[in-house]
C-alpha atoms as a PDB file:
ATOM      1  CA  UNK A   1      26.475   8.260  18.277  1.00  0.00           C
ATOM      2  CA  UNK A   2      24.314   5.506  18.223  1.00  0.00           C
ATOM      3  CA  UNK A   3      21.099   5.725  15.586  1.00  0.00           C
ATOM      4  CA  UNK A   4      18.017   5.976  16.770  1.00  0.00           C
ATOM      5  CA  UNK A   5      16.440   5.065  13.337  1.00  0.00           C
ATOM      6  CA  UNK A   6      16.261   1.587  11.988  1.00  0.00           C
ATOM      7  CA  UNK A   7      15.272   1.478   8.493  1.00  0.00           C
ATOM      8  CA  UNK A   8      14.250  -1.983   7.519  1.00  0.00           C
ATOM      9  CA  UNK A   9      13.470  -2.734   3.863  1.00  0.00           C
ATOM     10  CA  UNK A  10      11.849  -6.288   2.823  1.00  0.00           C
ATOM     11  CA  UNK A  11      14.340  -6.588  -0.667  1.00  0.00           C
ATOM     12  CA  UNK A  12      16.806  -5.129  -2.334  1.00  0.00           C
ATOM     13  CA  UNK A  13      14.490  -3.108  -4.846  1.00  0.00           C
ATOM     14  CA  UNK A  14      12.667  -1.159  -2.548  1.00  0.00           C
ATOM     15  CA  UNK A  15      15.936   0.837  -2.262  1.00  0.00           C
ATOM     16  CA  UNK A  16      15.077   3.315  -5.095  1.00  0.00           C
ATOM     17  CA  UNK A  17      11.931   4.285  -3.553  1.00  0.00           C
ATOM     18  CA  UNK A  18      13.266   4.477   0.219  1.00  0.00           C
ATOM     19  CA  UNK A  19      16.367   6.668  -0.763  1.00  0.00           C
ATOM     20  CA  UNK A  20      14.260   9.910   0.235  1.00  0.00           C
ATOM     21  CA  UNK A  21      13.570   8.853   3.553  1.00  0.00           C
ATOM     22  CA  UNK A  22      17.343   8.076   3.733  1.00  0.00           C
ATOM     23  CA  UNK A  23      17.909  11.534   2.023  1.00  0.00           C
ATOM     24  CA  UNK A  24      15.816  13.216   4.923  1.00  0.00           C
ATOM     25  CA  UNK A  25      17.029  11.651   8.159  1.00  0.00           C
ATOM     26  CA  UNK A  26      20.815  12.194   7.032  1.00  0.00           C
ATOM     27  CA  UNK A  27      19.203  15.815   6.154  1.00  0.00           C
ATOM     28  CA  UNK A  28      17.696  16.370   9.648  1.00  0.00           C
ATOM     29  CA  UNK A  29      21.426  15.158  11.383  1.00  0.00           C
ATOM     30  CA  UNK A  30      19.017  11.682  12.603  1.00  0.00           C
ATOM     31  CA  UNK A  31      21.398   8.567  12.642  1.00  0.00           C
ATOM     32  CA  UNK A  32      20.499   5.974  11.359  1.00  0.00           C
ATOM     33  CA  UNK A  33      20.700   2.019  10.360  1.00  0.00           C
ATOM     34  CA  UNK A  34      19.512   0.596   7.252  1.00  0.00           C
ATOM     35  CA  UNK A  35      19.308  -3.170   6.475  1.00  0.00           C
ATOM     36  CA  UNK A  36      17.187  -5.773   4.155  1.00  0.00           C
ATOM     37  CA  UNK A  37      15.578  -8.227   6.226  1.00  0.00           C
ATOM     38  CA  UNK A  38      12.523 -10.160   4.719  1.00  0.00           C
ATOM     39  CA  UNK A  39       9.786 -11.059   6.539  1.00  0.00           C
ATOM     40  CA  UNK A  40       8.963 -14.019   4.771  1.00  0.00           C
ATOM     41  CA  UNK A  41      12.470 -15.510   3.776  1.00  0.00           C
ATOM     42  CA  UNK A  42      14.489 -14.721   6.913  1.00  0.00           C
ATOM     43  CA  UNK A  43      11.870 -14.723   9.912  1.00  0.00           C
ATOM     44  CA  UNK A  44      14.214 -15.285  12.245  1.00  0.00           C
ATOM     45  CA  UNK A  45      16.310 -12.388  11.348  1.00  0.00           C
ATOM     46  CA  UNK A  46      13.666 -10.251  11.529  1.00  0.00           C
ATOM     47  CA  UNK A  47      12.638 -11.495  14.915  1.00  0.00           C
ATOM     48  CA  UNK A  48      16.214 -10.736  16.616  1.00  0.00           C
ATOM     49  CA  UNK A  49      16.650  -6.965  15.015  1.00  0.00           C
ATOM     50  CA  UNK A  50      13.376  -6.488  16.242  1.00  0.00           C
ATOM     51  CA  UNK A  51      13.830  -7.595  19.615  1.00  0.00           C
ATOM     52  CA  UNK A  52      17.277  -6.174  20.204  1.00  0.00           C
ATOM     53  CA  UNK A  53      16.016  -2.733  18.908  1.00  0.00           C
ATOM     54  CA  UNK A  54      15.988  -1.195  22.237  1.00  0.00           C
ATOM     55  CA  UNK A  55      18.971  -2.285  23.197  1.00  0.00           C
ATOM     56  CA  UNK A  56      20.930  -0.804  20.563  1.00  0.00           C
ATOM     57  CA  UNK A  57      18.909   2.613  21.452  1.00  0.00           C
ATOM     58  CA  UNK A  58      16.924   2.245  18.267  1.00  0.00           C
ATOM     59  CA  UNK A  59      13.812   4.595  19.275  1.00  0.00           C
ATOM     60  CA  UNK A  60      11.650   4.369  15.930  1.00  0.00           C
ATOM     61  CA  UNK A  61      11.604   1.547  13.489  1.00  0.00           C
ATOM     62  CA  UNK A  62      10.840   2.704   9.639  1.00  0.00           C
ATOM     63  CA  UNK A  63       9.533  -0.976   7.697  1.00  0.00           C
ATOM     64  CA  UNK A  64       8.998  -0.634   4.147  1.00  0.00           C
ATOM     65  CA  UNK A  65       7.586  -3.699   2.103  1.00  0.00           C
ATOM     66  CA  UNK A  66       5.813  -5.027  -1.254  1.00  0.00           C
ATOM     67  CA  UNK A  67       3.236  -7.452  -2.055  1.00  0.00           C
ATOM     68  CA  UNK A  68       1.896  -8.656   1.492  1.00  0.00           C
ATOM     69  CA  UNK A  69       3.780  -6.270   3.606  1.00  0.00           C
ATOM     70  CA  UNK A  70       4.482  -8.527   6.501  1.00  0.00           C
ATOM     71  CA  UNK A  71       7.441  -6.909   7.616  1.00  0.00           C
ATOM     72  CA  UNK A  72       6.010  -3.622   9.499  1.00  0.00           C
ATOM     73  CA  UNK A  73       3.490  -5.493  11.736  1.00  0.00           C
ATOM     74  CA  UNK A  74       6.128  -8.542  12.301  1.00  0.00           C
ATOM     75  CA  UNK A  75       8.834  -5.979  13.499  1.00  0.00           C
ATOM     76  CA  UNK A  76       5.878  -4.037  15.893  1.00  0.00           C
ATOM     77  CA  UNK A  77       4.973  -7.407  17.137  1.00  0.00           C
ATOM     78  CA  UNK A  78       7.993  -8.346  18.241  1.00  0.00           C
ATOM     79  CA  UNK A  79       9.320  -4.629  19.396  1.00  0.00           C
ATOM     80  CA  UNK A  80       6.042  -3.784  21.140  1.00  0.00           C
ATOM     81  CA  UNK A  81       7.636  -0.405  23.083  1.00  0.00           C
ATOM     82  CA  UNK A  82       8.995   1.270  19.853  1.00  0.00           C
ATOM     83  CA  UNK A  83       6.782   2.866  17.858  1.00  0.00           C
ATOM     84  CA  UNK A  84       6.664   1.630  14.134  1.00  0.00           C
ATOM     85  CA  UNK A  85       6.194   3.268  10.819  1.00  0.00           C
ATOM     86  CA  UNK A  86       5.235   1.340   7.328  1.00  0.00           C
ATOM     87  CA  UNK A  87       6.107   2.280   4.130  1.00  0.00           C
ATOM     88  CA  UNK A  88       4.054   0.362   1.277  1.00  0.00           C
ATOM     89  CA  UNK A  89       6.134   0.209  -1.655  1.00  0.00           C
ATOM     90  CA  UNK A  90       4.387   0.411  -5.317  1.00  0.00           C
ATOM     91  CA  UNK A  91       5.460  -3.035  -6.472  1.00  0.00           C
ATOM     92  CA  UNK A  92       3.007  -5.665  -8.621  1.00  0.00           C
ATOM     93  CA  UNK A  93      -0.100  -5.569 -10.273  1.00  0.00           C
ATOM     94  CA  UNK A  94      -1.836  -3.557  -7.235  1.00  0.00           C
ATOM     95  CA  UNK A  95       1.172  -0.798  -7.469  1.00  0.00           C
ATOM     96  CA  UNK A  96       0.996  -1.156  -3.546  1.00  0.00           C
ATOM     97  CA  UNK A  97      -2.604  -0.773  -2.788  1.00  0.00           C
ATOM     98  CA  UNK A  98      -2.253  -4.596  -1.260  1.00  0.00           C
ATOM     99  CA  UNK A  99       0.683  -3.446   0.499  1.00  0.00           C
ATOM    100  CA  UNK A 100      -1.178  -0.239   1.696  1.00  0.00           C
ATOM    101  CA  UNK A 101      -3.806  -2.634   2.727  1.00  0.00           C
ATOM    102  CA  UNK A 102      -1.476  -4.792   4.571  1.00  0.00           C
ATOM    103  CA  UNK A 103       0.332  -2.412   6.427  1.00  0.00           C
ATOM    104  CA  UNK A 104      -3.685   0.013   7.434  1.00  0.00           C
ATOM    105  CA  UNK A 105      -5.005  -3.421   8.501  1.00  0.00           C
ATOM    106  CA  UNK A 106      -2.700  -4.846  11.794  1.00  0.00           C
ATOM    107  CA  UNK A 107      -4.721  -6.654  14.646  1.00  0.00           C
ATOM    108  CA  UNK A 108      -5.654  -5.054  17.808  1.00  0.00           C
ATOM    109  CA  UNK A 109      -2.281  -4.816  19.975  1.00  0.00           C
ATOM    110  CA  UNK A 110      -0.096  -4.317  17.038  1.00  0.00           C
ATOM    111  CA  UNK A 111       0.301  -0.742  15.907  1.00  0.00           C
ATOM    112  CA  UNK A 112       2.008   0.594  13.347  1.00  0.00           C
ATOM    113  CA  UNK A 113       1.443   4.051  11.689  1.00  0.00           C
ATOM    114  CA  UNK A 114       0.896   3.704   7.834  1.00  0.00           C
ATOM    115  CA  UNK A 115       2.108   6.500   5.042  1.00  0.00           C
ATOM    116  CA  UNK A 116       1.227   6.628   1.579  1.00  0.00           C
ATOM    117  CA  UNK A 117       2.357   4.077  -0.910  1.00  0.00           C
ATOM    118  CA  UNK A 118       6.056   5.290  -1.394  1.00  0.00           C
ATOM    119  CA  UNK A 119       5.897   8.019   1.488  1.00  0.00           C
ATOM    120  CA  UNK A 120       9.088   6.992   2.303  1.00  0.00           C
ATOM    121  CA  UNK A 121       9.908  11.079   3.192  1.00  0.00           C
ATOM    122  CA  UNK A 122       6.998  11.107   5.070  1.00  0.00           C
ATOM    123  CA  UNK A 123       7.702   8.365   6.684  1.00  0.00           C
ATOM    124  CA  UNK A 124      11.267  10.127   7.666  1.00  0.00           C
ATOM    125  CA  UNK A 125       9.659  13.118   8.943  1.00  0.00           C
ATOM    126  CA  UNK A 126       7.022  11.337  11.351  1.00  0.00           C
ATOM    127  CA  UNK A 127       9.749   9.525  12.626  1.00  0.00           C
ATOM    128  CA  UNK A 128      11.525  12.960  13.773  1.00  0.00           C
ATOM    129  CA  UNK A 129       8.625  14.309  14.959  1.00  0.00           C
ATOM    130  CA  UNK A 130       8.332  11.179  17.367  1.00  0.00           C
ATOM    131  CA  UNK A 131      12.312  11.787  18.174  1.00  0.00           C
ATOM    132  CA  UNK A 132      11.547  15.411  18.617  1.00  0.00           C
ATOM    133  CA  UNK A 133       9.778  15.590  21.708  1.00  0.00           C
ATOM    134  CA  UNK A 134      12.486  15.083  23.306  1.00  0.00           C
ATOM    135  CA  UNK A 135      15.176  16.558  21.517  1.00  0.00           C
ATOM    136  CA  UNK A 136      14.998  20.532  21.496  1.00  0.00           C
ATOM    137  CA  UNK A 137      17.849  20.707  19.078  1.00  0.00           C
ATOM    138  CA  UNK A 138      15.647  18.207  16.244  1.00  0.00           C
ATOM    139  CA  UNK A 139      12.806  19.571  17.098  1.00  0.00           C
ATOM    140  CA  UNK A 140      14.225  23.413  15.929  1.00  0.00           C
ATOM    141  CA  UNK A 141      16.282  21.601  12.621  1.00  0.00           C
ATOM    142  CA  UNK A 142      13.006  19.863  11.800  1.00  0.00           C
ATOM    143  CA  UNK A 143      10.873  23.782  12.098  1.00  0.00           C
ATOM    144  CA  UNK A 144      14.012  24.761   9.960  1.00  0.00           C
ATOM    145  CA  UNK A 145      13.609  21.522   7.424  1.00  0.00           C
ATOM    146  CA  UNK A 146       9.458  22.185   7.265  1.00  0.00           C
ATOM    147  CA  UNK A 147      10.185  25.995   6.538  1.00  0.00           C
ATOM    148  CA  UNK A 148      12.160  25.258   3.864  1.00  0.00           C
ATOM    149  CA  UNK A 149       9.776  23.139   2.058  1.00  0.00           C
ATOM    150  CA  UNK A 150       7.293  25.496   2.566  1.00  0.00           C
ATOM    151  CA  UNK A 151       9.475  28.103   0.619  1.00  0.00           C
ATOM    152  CA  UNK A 152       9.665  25.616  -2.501  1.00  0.00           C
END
């Protein structure tokens, strides 16, 4: 199968706190692709995975940045059909208020759906809600997943 998922982090170090969201699609059977793409140092390569998205049946796009937190609102500006998701990462002397900020605060035209500063679960679970409107078999694992949780 193809993933439906891409989960695009803007370094290296936000790795540690986007392993939960990883933890959660793998736990909900949702395949994914992860990669580190930075806004700011490799426009370009941002601009192509965002644009090709579709084609590669990507149907959400999880973005989870630091500092300025360019990366969600560049990927949703250049993907315009497929609904995006930011992740602020705690990171420098704001601990990810600026990149909550950053993220909340996209022009008119260019959506993207904001969690909480590390919600990188969250962030999991929105996007298989989204997935789960059409998909009868996610839609009962994610019921399943929420029970669960609900249990402790």
């Amino acid at each position: 199968m193809s993933p439906s998922v891409a989960v695009v982090l803007g370094s290296k170090s936000d790795a540690t706190a986007m392993a939960d969201c990883l933890r959660t699609l793998e736990a909900l059977g949702i395949e994914y692709e992860s990669q580190v793409i930075s806004a700011h140092r490799s426009p370009e390569k941002a601009r192509q995975v965002a644009l090709a998205a579709g084609e590669r049946g990507i149907e959400v796009i999880i973005a989870a940045a630091g500092m300025a937190a360019a990366l969600p609102g560049v990927l949703a500006s250049y993907a315009p059909t497929i609904p995006v998701i930011g992740v602020p990462i705690a990171s420098g002397s704001m601990s990810g208020l600026d990149s909550l900020l950053a993220i909340a605060q996209m022009p008119p035209g260019v959506p993207v759906a904001c969690m909480a500063v590390n919600g990188a679960r969250n962030a999991a679970l929105l996007a298989a809600q989204i997935l789960a409107l059409r998909n009868e078999d996610l839609r009962q694992a994610l019921e399943n997943y929420r029970r669960e949780l609900s249990q402790g």
